[in-house]
Protein backbone atom coordinates (compact mmCIF):
# COMPACT_ATOMS: atom_id res chain seq x y z
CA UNK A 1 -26.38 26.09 33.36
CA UNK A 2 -26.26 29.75 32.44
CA UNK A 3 -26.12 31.53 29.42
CA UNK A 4 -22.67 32.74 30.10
CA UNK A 5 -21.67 29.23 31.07
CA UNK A 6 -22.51 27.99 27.68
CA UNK A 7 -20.84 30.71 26.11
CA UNK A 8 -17.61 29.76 27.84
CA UNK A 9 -18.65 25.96 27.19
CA UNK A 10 -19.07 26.40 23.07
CA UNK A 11 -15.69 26.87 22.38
CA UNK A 12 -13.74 25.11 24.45
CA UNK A 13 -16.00 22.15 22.71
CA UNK A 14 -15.02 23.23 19.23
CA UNK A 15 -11.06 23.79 20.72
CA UNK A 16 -11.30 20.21 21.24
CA UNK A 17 -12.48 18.78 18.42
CA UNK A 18 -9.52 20.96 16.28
CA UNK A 19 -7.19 19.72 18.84
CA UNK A 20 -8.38 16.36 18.09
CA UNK A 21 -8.03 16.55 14.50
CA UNK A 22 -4.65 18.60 14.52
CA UNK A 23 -3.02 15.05 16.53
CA UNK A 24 -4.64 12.56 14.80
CA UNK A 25 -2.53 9.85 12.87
CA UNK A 26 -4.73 11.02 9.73
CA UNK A 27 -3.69 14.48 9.42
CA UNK A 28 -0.02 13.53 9.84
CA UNK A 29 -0.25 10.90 6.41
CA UNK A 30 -1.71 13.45 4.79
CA UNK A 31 0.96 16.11 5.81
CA UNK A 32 3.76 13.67 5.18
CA UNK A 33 2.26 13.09 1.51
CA UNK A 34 2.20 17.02 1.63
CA UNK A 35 6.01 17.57 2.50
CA UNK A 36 6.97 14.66 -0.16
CA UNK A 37 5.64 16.39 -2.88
CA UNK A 38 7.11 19.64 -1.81
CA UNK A 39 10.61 18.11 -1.26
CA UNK A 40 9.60 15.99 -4.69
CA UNK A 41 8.91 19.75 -6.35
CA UNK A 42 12.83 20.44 -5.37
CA UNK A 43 14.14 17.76 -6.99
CA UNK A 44 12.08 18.39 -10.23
CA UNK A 45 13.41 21.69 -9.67
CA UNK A 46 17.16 21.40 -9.80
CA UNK A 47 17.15 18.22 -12.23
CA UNK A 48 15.31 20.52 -14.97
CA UNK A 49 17.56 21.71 -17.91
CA UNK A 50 15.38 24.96 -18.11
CA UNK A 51 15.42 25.66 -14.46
CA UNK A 52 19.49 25.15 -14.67
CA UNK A 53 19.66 27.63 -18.07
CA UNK A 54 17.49 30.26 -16.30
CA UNK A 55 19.66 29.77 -12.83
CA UNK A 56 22.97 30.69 -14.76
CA UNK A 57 21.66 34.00 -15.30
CA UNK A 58 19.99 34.47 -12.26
CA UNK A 59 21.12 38.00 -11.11
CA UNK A 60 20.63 39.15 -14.18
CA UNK A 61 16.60 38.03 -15.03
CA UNK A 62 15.93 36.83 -11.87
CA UNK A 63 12.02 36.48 -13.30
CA UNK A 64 13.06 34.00 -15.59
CA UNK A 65 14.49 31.77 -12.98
CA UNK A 66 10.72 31.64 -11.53
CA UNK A 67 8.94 31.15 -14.43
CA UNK A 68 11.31 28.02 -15.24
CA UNK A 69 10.43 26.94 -11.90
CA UNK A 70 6.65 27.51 -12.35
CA UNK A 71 6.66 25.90 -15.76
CA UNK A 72 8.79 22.58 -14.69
CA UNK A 73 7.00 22.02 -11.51
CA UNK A 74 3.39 22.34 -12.90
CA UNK A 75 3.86 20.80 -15.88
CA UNK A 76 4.97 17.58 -14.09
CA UNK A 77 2.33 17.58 -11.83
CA UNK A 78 -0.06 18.28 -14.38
CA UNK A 79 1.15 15.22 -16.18
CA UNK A 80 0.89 13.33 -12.88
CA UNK A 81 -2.80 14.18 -12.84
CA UNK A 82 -2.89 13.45 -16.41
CA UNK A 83 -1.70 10.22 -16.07
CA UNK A 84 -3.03 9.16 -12.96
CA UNK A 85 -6.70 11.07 -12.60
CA UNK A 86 -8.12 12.19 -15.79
CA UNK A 87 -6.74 12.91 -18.94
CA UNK A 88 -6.99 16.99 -20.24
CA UNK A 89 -5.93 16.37 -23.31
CA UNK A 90 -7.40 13.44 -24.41
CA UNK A 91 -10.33 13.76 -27.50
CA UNK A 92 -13.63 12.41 -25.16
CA UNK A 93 -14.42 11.20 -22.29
CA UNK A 94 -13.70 7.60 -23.10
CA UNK A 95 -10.01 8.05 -23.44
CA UNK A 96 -9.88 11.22 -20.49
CA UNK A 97 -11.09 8.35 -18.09
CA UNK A 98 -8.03 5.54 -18.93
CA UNK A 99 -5.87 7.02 -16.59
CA UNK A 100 -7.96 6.71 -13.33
CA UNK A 101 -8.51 3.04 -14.75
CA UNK A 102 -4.98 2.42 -14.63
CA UNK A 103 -4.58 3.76 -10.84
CA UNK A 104 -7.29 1.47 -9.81
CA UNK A 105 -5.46 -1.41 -11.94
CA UNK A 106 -1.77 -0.22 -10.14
CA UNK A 107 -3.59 -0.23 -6.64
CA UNK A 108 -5.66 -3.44 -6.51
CA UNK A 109 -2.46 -5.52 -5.69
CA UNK A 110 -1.04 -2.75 -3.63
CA UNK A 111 -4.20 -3.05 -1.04
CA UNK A 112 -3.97 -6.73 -0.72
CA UNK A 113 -0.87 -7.08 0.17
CA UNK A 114 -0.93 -3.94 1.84
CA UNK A 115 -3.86 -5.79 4.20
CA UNK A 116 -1.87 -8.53 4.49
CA UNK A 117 0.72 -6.20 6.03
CA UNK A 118 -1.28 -4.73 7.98
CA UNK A 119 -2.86 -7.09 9.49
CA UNK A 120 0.38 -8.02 10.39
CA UNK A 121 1.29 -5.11 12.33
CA UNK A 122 -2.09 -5.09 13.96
CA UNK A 123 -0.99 -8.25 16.08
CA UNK A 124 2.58 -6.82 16.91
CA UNK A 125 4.27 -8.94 13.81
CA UNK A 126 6.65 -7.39 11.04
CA UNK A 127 5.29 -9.31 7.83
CA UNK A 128 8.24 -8.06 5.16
CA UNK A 129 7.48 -11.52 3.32
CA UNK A 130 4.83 -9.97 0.87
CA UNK A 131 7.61 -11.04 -2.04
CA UNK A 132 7.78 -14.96 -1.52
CA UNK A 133 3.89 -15.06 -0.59
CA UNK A 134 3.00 -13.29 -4.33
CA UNK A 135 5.06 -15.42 -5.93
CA UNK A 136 4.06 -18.93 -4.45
CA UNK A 137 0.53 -17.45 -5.05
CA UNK A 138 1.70 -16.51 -8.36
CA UNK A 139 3.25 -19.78 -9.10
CA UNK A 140 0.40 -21.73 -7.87
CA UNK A 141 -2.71 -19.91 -9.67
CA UNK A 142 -0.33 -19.96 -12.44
CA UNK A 143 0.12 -23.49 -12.91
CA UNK A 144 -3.69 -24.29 -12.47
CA UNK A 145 -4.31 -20.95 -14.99
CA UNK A 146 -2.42 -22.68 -17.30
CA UNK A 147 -1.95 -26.02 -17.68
CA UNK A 148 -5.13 -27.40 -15.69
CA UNK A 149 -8.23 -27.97 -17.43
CA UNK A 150 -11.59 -27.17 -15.88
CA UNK A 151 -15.14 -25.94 -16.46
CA UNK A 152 -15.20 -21.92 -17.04
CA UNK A 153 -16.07 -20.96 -13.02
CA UNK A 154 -14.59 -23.93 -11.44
CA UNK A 155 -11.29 -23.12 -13.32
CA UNK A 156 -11.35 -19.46 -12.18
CA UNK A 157 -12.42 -20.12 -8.37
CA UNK A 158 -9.90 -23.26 -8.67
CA UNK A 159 -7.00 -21.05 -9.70
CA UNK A 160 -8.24 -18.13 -7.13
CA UNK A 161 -8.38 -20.42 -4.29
CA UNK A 162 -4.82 -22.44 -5.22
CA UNK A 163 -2.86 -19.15 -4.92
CA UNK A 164 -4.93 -17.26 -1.79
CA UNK A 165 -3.83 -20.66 -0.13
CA UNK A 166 0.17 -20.66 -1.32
CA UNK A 167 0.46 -17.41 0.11
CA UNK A 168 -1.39 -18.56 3.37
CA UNK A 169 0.95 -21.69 3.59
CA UNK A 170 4.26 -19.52 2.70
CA UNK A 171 3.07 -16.61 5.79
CA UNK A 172 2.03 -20.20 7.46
CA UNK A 173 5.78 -21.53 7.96
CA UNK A 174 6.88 -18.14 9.59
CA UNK A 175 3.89 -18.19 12.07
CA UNK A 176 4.61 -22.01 12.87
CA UNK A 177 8.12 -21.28 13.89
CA UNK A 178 7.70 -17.69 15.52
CA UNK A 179 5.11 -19.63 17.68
CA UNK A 180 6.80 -22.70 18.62
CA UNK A 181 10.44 -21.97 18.11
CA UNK A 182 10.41 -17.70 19.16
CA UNK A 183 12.43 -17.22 16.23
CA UNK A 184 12.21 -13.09 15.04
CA UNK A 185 9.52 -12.87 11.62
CA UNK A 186 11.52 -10.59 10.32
CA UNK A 187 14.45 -13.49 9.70
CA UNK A 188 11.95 -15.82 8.97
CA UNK A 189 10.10 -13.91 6.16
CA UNK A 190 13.01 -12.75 4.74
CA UNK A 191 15.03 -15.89 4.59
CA UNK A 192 11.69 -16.91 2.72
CA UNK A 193 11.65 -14.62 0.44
CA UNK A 194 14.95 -15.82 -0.62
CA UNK A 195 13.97 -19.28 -0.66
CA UNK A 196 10.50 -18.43 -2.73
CA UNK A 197 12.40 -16.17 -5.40
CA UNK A 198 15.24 -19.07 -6.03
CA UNK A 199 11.92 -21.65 -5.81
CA UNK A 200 9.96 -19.88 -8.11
CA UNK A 201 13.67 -19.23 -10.61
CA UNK A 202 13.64 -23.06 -10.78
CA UNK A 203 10.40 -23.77 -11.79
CA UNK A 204 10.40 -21.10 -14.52
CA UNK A 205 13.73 -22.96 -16.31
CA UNK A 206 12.21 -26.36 -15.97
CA UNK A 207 9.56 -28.11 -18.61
CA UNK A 208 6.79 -29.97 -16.99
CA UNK A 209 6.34 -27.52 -14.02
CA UNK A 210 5.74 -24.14 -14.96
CA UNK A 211 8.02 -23.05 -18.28
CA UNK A 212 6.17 -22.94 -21.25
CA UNK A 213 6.34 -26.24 -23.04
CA UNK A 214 8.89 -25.91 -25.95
CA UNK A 215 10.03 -22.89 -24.65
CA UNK A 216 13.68 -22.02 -23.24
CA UNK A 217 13.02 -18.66 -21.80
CA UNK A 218 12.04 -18.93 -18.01
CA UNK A 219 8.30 -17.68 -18.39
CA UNK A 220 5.13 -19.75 -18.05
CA UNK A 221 2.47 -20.29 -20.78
CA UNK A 222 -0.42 -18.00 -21.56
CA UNK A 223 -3.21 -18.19 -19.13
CA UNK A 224 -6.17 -20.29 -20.78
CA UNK A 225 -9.24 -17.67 -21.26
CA UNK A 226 -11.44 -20.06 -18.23
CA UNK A 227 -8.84 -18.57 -15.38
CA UNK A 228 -8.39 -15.35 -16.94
CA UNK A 229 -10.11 -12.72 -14.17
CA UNK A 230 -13.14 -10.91 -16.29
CA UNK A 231 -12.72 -7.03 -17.56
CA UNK A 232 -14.88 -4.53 -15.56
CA UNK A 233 -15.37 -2.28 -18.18
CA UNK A 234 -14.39 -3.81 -21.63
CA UNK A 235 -10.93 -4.83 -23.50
CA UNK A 236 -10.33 -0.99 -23.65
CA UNK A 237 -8.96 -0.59 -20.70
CA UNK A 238 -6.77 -2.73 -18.47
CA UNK A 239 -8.93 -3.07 -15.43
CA UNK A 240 -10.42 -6.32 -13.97
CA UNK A 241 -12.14 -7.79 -11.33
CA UNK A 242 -9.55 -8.01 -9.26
CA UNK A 243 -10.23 -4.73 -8.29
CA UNK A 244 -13.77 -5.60 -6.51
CA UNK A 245 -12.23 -8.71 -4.84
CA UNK A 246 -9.44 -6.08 -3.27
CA UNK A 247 -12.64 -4.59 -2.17
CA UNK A 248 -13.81 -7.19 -0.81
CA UNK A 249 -10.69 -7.96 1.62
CA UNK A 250 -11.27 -4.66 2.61
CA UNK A 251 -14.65 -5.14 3.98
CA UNK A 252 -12.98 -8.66 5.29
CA UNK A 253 -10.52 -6.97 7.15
CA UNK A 254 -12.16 -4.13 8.45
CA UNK A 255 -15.17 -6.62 10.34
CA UNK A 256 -12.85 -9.05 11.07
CA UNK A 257 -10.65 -6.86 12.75
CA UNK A 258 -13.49 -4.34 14.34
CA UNK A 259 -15.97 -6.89 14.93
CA UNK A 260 -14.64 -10.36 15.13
CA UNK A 261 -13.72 -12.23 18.36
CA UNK A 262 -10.44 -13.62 16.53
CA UNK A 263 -9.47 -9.44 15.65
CA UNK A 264 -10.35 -8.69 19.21
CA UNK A 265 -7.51 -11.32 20.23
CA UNK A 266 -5.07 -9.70 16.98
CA UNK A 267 -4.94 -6.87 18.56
CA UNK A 268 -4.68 -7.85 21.97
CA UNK A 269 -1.62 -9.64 21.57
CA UNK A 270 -0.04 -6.86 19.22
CA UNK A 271 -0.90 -4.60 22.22
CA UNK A 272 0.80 -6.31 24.71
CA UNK A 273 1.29 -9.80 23.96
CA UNK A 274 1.93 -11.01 28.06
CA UNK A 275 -1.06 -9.41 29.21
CA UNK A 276 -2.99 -11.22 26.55
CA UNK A 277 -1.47 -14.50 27.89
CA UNK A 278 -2.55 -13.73 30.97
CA UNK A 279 -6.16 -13.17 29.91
CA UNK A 280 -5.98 -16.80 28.28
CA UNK A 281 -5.25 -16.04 24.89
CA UNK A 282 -2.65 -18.30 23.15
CA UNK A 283 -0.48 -16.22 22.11
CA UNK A 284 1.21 -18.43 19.59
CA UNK A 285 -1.87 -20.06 18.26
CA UNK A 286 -2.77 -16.60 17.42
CA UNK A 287 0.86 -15.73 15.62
CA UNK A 288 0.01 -18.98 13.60
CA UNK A 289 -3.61 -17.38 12.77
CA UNK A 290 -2.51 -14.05 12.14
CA UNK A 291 -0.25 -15.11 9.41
CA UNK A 292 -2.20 -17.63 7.83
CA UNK A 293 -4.41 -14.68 7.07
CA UNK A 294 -2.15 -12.49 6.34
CA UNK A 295 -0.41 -14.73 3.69
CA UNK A 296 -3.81 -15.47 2.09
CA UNK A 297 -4.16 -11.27 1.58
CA UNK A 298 -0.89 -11.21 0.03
CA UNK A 299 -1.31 -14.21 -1.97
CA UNK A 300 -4.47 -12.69 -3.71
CA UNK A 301 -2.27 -9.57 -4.86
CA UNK A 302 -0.18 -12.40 -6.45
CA UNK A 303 -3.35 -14.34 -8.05
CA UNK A 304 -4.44 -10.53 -9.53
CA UNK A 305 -1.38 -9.87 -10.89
CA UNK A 306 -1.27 -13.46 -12.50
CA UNK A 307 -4.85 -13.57 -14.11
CA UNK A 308 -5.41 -10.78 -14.64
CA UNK A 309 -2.73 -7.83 -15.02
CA UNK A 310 -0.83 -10.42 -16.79
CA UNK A 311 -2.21 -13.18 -18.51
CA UNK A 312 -0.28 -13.84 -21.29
CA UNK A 313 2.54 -15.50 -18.92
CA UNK A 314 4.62 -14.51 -16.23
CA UNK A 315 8.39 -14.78 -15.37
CA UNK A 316 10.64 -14.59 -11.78
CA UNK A 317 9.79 -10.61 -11.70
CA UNK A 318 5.95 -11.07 -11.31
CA UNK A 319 6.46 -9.37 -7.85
CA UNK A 320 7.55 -6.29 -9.29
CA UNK A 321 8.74 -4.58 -5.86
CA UNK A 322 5.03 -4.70 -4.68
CA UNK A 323 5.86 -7.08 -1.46
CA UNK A 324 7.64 -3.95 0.06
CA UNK A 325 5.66 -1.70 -1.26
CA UNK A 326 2.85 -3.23 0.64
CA UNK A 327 5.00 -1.66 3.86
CA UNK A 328 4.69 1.57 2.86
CA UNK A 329 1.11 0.91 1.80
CA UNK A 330 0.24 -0.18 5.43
CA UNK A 331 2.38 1.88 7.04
CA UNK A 332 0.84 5.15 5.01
CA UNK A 333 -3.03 3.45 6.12
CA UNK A 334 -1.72 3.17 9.77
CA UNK A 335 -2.69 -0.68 9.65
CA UNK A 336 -6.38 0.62 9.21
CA UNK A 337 -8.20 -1.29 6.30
CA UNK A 338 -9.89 1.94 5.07
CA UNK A 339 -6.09 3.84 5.22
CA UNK A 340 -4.89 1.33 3.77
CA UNK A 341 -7.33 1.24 0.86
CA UNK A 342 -7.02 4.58 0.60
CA UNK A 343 -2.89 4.82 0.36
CA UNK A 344 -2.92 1.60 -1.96
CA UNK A 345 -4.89 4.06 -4.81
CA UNK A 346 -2.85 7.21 -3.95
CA UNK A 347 0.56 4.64 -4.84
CA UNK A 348 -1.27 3.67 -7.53
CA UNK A 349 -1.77 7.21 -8.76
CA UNK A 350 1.94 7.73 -8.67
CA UNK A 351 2.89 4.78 -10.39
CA UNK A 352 0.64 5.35 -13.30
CA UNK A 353 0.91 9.24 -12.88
CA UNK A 354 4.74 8.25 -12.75
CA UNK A 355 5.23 7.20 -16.27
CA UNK A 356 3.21 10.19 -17.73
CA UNK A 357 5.72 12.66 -16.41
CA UNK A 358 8.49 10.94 -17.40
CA UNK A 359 6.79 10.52 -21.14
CA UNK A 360 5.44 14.01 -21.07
CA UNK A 361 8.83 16.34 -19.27
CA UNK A 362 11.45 13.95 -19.14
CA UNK A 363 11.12 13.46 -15.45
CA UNK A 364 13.05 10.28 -14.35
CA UNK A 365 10.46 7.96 -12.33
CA UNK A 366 12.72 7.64 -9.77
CA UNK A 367 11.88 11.10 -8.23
CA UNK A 368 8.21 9.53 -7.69
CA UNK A 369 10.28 6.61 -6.09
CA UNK A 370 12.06 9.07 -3.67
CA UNK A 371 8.52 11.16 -2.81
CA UNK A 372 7.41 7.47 -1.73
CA UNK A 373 10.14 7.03 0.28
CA UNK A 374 9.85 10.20 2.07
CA UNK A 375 6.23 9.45 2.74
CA UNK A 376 7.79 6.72 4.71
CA UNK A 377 10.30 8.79 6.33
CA UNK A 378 7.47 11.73 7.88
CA UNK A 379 5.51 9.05 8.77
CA UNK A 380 7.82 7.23 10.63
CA UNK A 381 8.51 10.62 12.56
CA UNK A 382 5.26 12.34 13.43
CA UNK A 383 6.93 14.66 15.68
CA UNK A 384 9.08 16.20 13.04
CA UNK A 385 5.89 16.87 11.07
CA UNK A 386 4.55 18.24 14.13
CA UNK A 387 7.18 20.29 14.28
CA UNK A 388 7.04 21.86 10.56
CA UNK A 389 3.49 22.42 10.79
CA UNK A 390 3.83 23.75 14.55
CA UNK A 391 0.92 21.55 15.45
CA UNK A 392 0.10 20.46 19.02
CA UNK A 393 1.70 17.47 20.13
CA UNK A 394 -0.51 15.03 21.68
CA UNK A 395 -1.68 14.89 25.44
CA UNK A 396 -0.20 17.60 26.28
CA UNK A 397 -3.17 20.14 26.68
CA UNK A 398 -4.93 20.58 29.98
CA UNK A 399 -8.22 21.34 30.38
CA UNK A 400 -9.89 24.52 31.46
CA UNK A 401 -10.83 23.20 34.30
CA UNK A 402 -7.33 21.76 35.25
CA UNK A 403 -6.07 24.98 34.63
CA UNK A 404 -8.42 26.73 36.51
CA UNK A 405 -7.77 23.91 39.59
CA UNK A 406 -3.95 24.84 39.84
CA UNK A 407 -4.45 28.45 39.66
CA UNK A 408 -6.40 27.62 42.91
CA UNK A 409 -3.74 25.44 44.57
CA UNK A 410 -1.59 27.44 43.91
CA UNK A 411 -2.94 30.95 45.24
C-alpha cells in the first residue's frame, strides 16, 4: 500500500470509530441524563421566588433576571453535589466524604433490583414485580432477623439466604405460569405485587408472625445485632456491606450473562424466542430460569434494605418506590450489568443529592423525580436525542468504497 493510500486510509479509520461512538446506546444515556438536567434547570428556574421577582421587572434590569437565574440554578446543583459527591462546606474530610457514603448506601438496592430487571429484559421478559419480590424478601429475612435465634454468621447467611430465596420463589410463580400457561409477565407480576403488598399488610397487623410482640403499630421488631449486615466504614456513616454484595451480583451477572452457557440461552430466547426453539432450547424452562434469578437479585435489594439500611424494624413501605425504580435503573444501564451499576449510583446521587437541595434552596424533591422521569423518556426515544444533538443515526453511512462503487455504476 502507498503512502498516499494510507493517508486516505487514516482517517476514514478515525471517521469510524467517532461514528461508532456518536450511535452507541452509551452516548445516548448520557445525553438523555444531559437534556434532564437542562429541562430540570427550567423548572428550578421558573419555580424560584427570586427568578419570578427579577422576571417582573425584566425590561427594565434585564441583568438581574440572569443573575437570579445563575444564582438559583447553581446553587441547587451545587447542593446536589454537596449532598450527593462531597461536601464543600463541611469542617474535614471526615464529614466532606458522608455524602458520597450516602449515594453508595441509596444505590446498593437500586443495582440489585436493577439486575434483577435487567436480566429480565435480557431474555425478552418485562419483570415490573421488583415491589412484591423486596417485600417477600423483606418479610422473610425479616422474620429470621428478628425473631430466630442463631450463631453470629449462621444467623446472618441464614437471614441472607431466606430472603434472596422469597424473592426467587415470588419472580418463580410468574415464570411457572408464563411458561406453562402463556399468560403476559406483565399481568402476572403486577397482580403479584398486589397480592405481596396486601400479604406483607397482614403480617405486619398480626402478633406471632411479623408485628412486634406487644406492639399495635404494623412494624416488625428490631433486628437482633447477629443478622444485622456489618458497617464498612464505622457507625459514622450509614453504609454497609450490602454495598460489596451489590458488587458482587454485578460480577454474577456480568459472567453469567457474557460467559455462561445458561446467559448464552437468556439471550437467545430474548432475541428471538422461536428461533431459539428451533435450535433446541426450551424456551419455557428458560422463562422459569430467568426469573428464578431474577427474583433472587431483587430479593437481595429487599434483604439490604432490611438488615441493614433499616434495622431497627420495618413496616408495609420497606419498598420505598425502589421496585420501579429498578426500571429506570435497567433501562438507563441498557440491561448491561456494568450500565446498570453505573445508573444505580448516579440515582443514588440524586436521591441523596435530592434532599440537600431541597434543605439548602427550598427546591421541592419532586423536580429530581421529574429529571428521572425524563431520563426515561430520551431514553426510550433515541432518535429524538439524535435529533437535538444532530448526531448520525445508525447504519446509515456508506463506506468510501461503496460510494466510490456507485459513482462507477453509475457513470
Amino acid at each position: 500500500m502507498s503512502s498516499d493510500d494510507r493517508a486516505v486510509e487514516a482517517p476514514s479509520r478515525w471517521h469510524e470509530a467517532l461514528r461508532r461512538i456518536t450511535t452507541g446506546n452509551g452516548v445516548i444515556a448520557v445525553l438523555a441524563v444531559v437534556l434532564s438536567l437542562v429541562a430540570g434547570s427550567v423548572l428550578i428556574a421558573i419555580t424560584d421566588q427570586g427568578v419570578q421577582a427579577a422576571a417582573s421587572y425584566f425590561f427594565a434590569r434585564p441583568i438581574d433576571t440572569f443573575v437570579a437565574l445563575w444564582e438559583a440554578v447553581s446553587g441547587a446543583y451545587v447542593a446536589l453535589f454537596n449532598g450527593a459527591i462531597y461536601n464543600l462546606n463541611a469542617d474535614g474530610f471526615t464529614q466532606g466524604i458522608r455524602p458520597v457514603t450516602e449515594t453508595l448506601k441509596f444505590a446498593t438496592p437500586l443495582i440489585a433490583a436493577g439486575l434483577g430487571v435487567g436480566l429480565a429484559f435480557r431474555a425478552g421478559l418485562f419483570n415490573i414485580g421488583g415491589q412484591g419480590q423486596m417485600l417477600m424478601a423483606a418479610a422473610a429475612a425479616g422474620y429470621v432477623g428478628a425473631y430466630m435465634q442463631l450463631p453470629v454468621v449462621v444467623h446472618l447467611l441464614f437471614a441472607l439466604i431466606a430472603g434472596v430465596v422469597a424473592g426467587a420463589v415470588w419472580a418463580g410463580i410468574a415464570g411457572v405460569l408464563k411458561a406453562r400457561t402463556g399468560a403476559h409477565e406483565v399481568i402476572l407480576t403486577i397482580m403479584l405485587n398486589h397480592i405481596a403488598f396486601y400479604l406483607l399488610a397482614w403480617m405486619l397487623a398480626t402478633q406471632g408472625v411479623l408485628q412486634a410482640p406487644g406492639s399495635n403499630n404494623p412494624k416488625t421488631a428490631p433486628m437482633q445485632e447477629t443478622a444485622v449486615l456489618p458497617d464498612l466504614f464505622g457507625v459514622r456513616f450509614n453504609l454497609h456491606a450490602g454495598l460489596l454484595l451489590a458488587l458482587v451480583a454485578v460480577a454474577v451477572s456480568w459472567w453469567l450473562l457474557e460467559r455462561s452457557a445458561l446467559g448464552f440461552r437468556f439471550r437467545a430466547v430474548g432475541e428471538n424466542p422461536h428461533a431459539a426453539r428451533v435450535a433446541g432450547i426450551s424456551v419455557g424452562r428458560t422463562y422459569v430460569y430467568v426469573m428464578l434469578i431474577a427474583g433472587a437479585l431483587v430479593g437481595l435489594a429487599g434483604v439490604s434494605q432490611v438488615l441493614g439500611t433499616v434495622p431497627s424494624g420495618f413496616g408495609g413501605d420497606i419498598d420505598a418506590g425502589m421496585g420501579f425504580d429498578a426500571i429506570t435503573v435497567a433501562l438507563l444501564g441498557r440491561s448491561m450489568p456494568l450500565g446498570i451499576l453505573a445508573a444505580g449510583i448516579l440515582f443514588g446521587a440524586f436521591k441523596a443529592g435530592g434532599f440537600s437541595m431541597q434543605a439548602a434552596e427550598g427546591i421541592p424533591n419532586e423536580v429530581v423525580l421529574v429529571v428521572q422521569s425524563l431520563i426515561v423518556l430520551f431514553i426510550a426515544a433515541p432518535p429524538l436525542v439524535r435529533a437535538i444533538f444532530r448526531l448520525p443515526q445508525p447504519g446509515r453511512r456508506r463506506t468510501r468504497k461503496q460510494k466510490k462503487a456507485k459513482k462507477e455504476v453509475t457513470a
